[in-house]
Protein backbone atom coordinates (compact mmCIF):
# COMPACT_ATOMS: atom_id res chain seq x y z
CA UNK A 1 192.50 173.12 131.15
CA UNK A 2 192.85 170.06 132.64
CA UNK A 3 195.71 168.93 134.63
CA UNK A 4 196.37 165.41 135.80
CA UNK A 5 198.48 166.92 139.04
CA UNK A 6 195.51 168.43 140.82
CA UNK A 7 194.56 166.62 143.70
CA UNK A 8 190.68 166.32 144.03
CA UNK A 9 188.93 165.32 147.10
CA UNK A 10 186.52 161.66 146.30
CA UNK A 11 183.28 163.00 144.35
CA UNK A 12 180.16 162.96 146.09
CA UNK A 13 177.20 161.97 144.39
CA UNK A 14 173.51 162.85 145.35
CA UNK A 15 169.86 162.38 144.57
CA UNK A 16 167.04 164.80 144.81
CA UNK A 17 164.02 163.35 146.84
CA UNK A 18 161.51 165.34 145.02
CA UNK A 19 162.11 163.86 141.34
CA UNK A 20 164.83 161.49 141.89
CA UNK A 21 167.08 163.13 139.47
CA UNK A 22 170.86 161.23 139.99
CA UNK A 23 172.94 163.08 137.40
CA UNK A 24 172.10 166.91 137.16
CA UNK A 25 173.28 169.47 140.65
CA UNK A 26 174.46 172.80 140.81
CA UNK A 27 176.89 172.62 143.05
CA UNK A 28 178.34 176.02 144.76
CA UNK A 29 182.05 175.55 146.42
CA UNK A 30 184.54 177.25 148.16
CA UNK A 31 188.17 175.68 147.64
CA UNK A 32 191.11 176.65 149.34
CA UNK A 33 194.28 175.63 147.28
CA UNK A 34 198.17 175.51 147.08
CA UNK A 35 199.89 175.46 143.58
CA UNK A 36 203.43 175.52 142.31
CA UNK A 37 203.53 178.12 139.52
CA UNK A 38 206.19 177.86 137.46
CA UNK A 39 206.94 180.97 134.97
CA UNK A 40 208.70 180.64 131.46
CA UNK A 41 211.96 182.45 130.99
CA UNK A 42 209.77 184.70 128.75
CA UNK A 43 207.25 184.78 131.67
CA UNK A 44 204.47 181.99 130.60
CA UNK A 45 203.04 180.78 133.58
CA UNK A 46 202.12 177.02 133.82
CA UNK A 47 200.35 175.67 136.50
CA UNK A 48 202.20 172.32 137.52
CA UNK A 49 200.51 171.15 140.18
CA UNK A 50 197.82 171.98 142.20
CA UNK A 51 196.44 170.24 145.75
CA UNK A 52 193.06 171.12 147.45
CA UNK A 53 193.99 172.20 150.98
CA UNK A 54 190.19 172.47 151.92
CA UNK A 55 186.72 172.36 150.34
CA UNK A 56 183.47 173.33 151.54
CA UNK A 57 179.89 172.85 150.00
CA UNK A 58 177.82 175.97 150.42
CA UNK A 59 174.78 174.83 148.18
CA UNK A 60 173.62 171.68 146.25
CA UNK A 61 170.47 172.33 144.18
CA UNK A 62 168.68 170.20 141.81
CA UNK A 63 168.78 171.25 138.20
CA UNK A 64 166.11 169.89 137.04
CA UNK A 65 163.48 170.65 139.83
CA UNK A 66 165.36 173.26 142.04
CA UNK A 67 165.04 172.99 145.68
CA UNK A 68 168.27 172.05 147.40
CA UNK A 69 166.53 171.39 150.83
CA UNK A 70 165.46 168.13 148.69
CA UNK A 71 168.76 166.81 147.70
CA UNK A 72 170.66 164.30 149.88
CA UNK A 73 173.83 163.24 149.72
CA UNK A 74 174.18 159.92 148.87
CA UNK A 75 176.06 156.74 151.44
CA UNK A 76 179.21 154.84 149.60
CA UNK A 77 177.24 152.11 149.18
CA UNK A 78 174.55 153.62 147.74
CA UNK A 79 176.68 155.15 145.17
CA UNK A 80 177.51 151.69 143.81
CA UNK A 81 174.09 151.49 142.86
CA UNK A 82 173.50 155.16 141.39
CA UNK A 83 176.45 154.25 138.94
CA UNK A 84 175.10 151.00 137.72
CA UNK A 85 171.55 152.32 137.48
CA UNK A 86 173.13 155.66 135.30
């Protein structure tokens, strides 16, 4: 479900030096969080709004060719370009 009141860090895009692939990364995460919860009279719970306290990047591996020692993250201004060339 999406919900317009979680904060999200700024994306971070990246490129896979073995086959240049822009667009296709498992990416494996750890988030720590802190959300108001806020339970119906009848006990429906509705997650309001949630902020990212901390996030951490364990693994980034290319989908299309696999190795995640060949994926770099990309520079700001690099990721200009990677958005016009997509």
């Amino acid at each position: 479900m999406y919900d317009p009141a979680v904060t999200e860090p700024a994306p971070t895009r990246y490129r896979c030096t073995a086959c240049g692939n822009l667009t296709r990364f498992d990416v494996t995460t750890t988030r720590r969080t802190r959300s108001f919860h806020h339970y119906s009279v009848g006990g429906d719970l509705e997650v309001e709004e949630t902020e990212v306290l901390s996030e951490d990047v364990e693994a980034v591996e290319c989908r299309w060719c696999g190795p995640g020692a060949a994926v770099v993250e990309l520079e700001p201004d690099e990721t200009a370009g990677a958005a016009a060339a997509d």
